[in-house]
PDB file of N, CA and C in Angstrom:
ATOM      1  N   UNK A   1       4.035  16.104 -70.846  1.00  0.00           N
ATOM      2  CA  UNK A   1       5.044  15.273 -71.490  1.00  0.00           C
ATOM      3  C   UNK A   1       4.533  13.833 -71.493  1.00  0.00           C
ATOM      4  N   UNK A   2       4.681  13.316 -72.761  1.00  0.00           N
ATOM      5  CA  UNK A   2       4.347  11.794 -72.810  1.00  0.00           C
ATOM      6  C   UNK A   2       5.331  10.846 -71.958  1.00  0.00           C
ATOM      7  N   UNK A   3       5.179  10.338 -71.154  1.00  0.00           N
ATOM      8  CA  UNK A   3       6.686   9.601 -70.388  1.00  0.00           C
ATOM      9  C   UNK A   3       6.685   8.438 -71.277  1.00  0.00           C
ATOM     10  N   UNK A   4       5.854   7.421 -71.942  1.00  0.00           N
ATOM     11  CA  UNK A   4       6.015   6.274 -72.602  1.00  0.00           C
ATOM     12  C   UNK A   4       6.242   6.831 -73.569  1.00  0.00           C
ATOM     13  N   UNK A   5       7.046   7.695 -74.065  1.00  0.00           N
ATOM     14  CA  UNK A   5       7.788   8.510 -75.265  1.00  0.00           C
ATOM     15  C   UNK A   5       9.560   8.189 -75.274  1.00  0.00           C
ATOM     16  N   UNK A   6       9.506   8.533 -73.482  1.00  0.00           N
ATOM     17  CA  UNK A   6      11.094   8.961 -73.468  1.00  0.00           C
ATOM     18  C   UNK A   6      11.963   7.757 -73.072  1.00  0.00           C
ATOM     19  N   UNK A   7      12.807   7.720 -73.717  1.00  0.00           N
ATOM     20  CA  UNK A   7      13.566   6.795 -74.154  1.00  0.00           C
ATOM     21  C   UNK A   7      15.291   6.956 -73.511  1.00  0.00           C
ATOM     22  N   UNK A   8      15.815   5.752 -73.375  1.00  0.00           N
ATOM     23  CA  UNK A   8      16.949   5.641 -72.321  1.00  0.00           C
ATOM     24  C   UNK A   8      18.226   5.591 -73.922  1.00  0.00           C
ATOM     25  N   UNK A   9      19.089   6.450 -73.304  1.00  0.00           N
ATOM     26  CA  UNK A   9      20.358   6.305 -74.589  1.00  0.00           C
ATOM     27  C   UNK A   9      21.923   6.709 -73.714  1.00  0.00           C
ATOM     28  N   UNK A  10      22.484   6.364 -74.870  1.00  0.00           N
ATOM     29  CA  UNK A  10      23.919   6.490 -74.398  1.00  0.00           C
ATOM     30  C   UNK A  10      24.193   7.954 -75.087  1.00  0.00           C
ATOM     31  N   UNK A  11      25.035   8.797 -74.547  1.00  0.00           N
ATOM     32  CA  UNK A  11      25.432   9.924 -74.771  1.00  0.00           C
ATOM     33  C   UNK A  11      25.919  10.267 -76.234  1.00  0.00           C
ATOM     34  N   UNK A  12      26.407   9.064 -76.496  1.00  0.00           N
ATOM     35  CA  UNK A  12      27.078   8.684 -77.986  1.00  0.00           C
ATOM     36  C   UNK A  12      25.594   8.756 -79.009  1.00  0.00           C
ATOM     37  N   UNK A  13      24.546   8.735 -78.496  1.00  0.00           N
ATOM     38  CA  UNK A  13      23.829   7.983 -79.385  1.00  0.00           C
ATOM     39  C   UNK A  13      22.409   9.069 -79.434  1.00  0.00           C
ATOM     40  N   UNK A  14      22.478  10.089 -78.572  1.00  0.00           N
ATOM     41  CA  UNK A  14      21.761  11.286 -78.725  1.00  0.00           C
ATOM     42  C   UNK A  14      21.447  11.645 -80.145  1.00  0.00           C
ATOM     43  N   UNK A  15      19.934  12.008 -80.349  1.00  0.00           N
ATOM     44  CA  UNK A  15      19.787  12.665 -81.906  1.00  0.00           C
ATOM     45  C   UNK A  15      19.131  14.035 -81.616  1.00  0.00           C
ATOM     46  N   UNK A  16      19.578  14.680 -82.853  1.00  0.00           N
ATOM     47  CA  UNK A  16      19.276  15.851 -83.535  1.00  0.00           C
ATOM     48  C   UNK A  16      17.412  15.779 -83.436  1.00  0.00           C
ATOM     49  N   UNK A  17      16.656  16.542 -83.431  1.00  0.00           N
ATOM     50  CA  UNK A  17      15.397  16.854 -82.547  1.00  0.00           C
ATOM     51  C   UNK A  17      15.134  16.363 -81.277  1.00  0.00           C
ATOM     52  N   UNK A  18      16.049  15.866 -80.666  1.00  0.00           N
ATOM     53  CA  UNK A  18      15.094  15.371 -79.625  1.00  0.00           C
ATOM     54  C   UNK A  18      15.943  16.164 -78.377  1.00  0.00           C
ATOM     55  N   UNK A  19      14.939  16.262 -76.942  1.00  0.00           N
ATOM     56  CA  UNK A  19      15.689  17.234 -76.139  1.00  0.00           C
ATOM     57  C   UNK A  19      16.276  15.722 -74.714  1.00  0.00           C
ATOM     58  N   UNK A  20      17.014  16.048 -73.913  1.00  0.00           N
ATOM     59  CA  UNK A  20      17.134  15.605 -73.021  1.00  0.00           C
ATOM     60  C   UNK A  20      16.310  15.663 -71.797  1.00  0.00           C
ATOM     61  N   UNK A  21      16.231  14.716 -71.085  1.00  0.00           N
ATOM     62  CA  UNK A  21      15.136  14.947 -70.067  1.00  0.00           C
ATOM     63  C   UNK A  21      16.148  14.710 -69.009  1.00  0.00           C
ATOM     64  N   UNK A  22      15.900  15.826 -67.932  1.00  0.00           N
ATOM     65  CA  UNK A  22      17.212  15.362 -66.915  1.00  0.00           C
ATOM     66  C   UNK A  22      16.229  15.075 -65.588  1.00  0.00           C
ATOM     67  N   UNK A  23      16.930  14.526 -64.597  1.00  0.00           N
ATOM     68  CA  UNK A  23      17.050  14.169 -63.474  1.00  0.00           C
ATOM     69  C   UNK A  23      15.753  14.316 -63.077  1.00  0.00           C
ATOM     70  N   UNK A  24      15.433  15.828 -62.565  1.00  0.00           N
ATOM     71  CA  UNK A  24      14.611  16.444 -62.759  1.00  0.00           C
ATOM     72  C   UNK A  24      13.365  16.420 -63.018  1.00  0.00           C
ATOM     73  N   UNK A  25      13.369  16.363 -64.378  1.00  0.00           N
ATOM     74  CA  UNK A  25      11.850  16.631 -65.425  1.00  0.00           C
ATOM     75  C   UNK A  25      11.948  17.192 -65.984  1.00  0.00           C
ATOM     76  N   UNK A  26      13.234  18.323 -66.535  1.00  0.00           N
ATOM     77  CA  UNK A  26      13.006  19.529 -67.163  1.00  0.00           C
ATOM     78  C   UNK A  26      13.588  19.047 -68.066  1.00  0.00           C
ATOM     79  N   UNK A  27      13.310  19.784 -69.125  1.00  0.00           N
ATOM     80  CA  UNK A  27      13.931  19.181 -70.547  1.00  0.00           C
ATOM     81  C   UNK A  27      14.219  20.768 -71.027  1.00  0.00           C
ATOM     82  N   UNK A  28      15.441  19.955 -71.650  1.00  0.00           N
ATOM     83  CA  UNK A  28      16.502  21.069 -72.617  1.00  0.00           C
ATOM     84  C   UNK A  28      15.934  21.748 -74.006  1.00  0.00           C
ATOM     85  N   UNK A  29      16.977  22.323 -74.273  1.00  0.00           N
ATOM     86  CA  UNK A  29      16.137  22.970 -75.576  1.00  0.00           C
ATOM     87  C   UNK A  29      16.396  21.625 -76.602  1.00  0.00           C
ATOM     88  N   UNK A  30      15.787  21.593 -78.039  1.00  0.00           N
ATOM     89  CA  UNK A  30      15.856  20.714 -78.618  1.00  0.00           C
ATOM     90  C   UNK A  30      17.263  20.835 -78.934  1.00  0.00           C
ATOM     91  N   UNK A  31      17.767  19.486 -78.937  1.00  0.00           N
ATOM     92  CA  UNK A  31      19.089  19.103 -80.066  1.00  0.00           C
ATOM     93  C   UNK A  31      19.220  19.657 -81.511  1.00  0.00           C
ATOM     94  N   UNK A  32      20.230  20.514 -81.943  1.00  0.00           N
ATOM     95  CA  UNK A  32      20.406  21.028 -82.966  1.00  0.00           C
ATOM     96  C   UNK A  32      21.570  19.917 -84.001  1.00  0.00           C
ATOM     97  N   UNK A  33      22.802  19.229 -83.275  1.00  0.00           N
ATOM     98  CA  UNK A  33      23.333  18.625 -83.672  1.00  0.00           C
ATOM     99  C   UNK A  33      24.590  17.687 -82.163  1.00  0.00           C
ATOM    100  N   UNK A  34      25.011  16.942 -82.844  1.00  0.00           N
ATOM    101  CA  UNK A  34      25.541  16.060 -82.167  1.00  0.00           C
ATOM    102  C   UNK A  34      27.213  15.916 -82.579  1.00  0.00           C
ATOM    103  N   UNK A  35      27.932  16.322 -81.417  1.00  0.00           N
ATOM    104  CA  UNK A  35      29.707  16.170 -82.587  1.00  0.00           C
ATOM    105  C   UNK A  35      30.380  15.055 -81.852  1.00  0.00           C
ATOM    106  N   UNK A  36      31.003  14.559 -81.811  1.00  0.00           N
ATOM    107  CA  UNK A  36      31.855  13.489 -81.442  1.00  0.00           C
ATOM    108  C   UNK A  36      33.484  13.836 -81.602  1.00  0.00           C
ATOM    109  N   UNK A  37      34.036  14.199 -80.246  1.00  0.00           N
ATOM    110  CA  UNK A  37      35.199  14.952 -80.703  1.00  0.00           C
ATOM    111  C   UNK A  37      36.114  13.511 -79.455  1.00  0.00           C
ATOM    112  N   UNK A  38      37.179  13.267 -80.538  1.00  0.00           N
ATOM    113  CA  UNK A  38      38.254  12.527 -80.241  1.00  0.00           C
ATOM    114  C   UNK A  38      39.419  12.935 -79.335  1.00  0.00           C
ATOM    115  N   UNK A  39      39.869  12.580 -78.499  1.00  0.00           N
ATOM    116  CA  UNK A  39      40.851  13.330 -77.405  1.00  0.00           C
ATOM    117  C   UNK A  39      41.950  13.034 -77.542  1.00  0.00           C
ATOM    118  N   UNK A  40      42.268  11.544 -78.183  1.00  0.00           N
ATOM    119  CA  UNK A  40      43.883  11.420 -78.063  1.00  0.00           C
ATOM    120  C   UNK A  40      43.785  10.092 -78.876  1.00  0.00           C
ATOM    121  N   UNK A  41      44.991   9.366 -79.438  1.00  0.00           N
ATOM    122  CA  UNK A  41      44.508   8.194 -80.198  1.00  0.00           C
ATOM    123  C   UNK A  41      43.784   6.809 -79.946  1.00  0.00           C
ATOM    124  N   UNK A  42      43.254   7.030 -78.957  1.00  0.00           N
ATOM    125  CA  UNK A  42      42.669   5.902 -77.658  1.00  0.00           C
ATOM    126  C   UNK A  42      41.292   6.125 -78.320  1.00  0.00           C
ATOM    127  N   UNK A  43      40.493   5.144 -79.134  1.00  0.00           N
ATOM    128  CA  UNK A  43      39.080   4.907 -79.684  1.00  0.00           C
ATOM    129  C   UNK A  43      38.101   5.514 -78.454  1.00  0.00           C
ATOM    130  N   UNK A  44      38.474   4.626 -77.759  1.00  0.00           N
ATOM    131  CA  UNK A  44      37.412   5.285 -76.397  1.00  0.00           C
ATOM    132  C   UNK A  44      37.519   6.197 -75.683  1.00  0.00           C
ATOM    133  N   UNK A  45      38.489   7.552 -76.092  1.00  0.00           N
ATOM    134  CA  UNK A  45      38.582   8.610 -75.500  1.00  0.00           C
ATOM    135  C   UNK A  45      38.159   9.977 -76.318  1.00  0.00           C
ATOM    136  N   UNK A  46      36.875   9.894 -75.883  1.00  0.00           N
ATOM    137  CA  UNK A  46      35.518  10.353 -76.895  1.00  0.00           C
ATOM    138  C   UNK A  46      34.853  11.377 -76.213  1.00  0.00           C
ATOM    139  N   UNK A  47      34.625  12.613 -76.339  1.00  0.00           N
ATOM    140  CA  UNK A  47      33.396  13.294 -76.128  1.00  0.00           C
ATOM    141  C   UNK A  47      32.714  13.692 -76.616  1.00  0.00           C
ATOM    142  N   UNK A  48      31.255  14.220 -76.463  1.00  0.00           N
ATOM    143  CA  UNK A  48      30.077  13.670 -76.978  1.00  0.00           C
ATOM    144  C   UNK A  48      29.781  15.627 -77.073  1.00  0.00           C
ATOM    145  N   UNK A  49      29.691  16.422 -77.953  1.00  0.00           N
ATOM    146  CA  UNK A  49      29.413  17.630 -77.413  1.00  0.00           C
ATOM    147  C   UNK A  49      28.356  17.574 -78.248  1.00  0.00           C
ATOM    148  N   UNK A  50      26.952  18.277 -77.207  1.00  0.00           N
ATOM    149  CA  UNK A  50      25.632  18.548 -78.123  1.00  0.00           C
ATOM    150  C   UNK A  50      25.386  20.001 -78.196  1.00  0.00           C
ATOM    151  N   UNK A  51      24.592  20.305 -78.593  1.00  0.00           N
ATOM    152  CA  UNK A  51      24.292  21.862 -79.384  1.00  0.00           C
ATOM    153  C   UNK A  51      23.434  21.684 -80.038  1.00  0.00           C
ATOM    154  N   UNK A  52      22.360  22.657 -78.841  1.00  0.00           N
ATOM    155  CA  UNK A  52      20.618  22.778 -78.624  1.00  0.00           C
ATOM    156  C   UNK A  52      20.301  24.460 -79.599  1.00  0.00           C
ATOM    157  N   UNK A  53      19.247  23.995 -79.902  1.00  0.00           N
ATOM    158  CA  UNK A  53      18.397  25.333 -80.340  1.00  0.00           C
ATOM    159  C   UNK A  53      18.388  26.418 -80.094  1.00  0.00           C
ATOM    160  N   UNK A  54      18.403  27.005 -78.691  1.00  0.00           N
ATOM    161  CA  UNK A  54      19.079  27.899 -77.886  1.00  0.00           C
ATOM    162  C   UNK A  54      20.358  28.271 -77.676  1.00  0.00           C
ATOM    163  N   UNK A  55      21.407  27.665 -78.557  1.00  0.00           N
ATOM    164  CA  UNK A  55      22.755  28.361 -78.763  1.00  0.00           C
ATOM    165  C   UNK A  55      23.665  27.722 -76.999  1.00  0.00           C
ATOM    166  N   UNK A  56      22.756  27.157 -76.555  1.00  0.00           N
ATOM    167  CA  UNK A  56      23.795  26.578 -75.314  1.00  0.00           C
ATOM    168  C   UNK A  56      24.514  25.129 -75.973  1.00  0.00           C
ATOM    169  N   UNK A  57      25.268  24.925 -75.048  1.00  0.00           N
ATOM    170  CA  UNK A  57      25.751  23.321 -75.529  1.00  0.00           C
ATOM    171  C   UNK A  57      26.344  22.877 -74.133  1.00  0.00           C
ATOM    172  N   UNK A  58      25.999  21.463 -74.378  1.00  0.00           N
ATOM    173  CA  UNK A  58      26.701  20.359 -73.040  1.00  0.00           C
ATOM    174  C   UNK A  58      27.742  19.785 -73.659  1.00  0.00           C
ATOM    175  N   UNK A  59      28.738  19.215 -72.517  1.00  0.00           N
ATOM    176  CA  UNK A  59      29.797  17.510 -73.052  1.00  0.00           C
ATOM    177  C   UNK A  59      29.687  16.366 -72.342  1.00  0.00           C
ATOM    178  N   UNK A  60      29.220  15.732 -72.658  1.00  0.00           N
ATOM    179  CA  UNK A  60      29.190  14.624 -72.141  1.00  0.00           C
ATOM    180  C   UNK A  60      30.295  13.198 -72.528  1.00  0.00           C
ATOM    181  N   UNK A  61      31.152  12.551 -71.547  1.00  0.00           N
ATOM    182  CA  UNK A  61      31.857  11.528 -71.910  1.00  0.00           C
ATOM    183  C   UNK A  61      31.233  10.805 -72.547  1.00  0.00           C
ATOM    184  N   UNK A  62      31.856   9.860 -73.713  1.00  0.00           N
ATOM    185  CA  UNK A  62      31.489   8.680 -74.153  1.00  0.00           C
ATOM    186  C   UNK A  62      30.793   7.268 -73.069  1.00  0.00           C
ATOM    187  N   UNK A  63      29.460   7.175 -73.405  1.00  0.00           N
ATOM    188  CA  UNK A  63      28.934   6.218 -72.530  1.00  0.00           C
ATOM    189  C   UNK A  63      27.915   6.443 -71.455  1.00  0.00           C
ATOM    190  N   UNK A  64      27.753   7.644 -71.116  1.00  0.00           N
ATOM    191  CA  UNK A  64      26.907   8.379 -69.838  1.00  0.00           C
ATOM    192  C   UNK A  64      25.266   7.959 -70.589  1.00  0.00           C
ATOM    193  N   UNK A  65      24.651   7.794 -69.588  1.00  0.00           N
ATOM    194  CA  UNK A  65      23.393   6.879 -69.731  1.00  0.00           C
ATOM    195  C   UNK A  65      22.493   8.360 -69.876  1.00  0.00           C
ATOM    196  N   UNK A  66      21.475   8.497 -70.741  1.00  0.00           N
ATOM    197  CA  UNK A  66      20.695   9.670 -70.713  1.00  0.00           C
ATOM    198  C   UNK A  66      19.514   9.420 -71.023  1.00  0.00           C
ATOM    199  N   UNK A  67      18.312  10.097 -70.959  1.00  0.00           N
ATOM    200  CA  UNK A  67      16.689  10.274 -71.504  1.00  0.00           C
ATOM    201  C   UNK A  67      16.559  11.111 -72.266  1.00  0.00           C
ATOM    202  N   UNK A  68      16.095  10.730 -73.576  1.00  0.00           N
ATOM    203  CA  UNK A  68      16.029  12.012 -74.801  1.00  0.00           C
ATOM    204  C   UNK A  68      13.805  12.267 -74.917  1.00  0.00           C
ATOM    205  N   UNK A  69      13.867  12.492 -75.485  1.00  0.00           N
ATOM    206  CA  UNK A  69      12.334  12.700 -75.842  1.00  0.00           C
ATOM    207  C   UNK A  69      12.370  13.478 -77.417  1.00  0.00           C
ATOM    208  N   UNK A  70      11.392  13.103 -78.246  1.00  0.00           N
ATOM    209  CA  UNK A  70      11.038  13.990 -79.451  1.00  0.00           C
ATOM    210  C   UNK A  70      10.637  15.053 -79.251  1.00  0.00           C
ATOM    211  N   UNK A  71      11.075  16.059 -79.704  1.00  0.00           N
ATOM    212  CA  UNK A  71      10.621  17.533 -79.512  1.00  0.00           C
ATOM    213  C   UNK A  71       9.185  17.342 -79.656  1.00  0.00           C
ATOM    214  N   UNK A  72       8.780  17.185 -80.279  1.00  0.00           N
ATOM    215  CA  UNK A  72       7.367  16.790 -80.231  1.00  0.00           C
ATOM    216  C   UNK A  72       6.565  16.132 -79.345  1.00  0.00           C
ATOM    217  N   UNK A  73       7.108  15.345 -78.603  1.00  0.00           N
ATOM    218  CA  UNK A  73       6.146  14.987 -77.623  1.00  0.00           C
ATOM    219  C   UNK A  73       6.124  14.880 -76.350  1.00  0.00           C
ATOM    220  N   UNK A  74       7.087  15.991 -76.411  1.00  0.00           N
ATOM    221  CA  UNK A  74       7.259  16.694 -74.570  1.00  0.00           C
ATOM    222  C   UNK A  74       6.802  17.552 -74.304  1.00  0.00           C
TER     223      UNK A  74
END
């Protein structure tokens, strides 16, 4: 994995090819898409649901600090 690749983001701000790099080192399957689902009429009451290549999916709150990488260069 290239580490001067991977890049610091907000949960909100995750893209479509690229995988997450967690804690760890291990990285997820690639990002398939990114939804942004609204909870109640409060702007900032936001979750972030992603959905990887592999048919799994995470949620993450609005704002959670993350490491993505290009499928490509992990």
């Amino acid at each position: 994995m290239n580490n001067g690749k991977i890049e610091d983001v907000l949960s909100e701000n995750l893209g479509e090819g690229y995988r997450i790099v967690q804690e760890n080192g291990q990285l997820s399957a690639s990002i398939e898409w990114v939804d942004w689902v609204q909870q109640s009429e409060d702007e900032n009451d936001i979750r972030v649901e992603v959905h990887f290549s592999d048919d799994s999916d995470l949620v993450f709150d609005k704002g959670v600090k993350l490491r993505q990488i290009w499928h490509e260069d992990s």
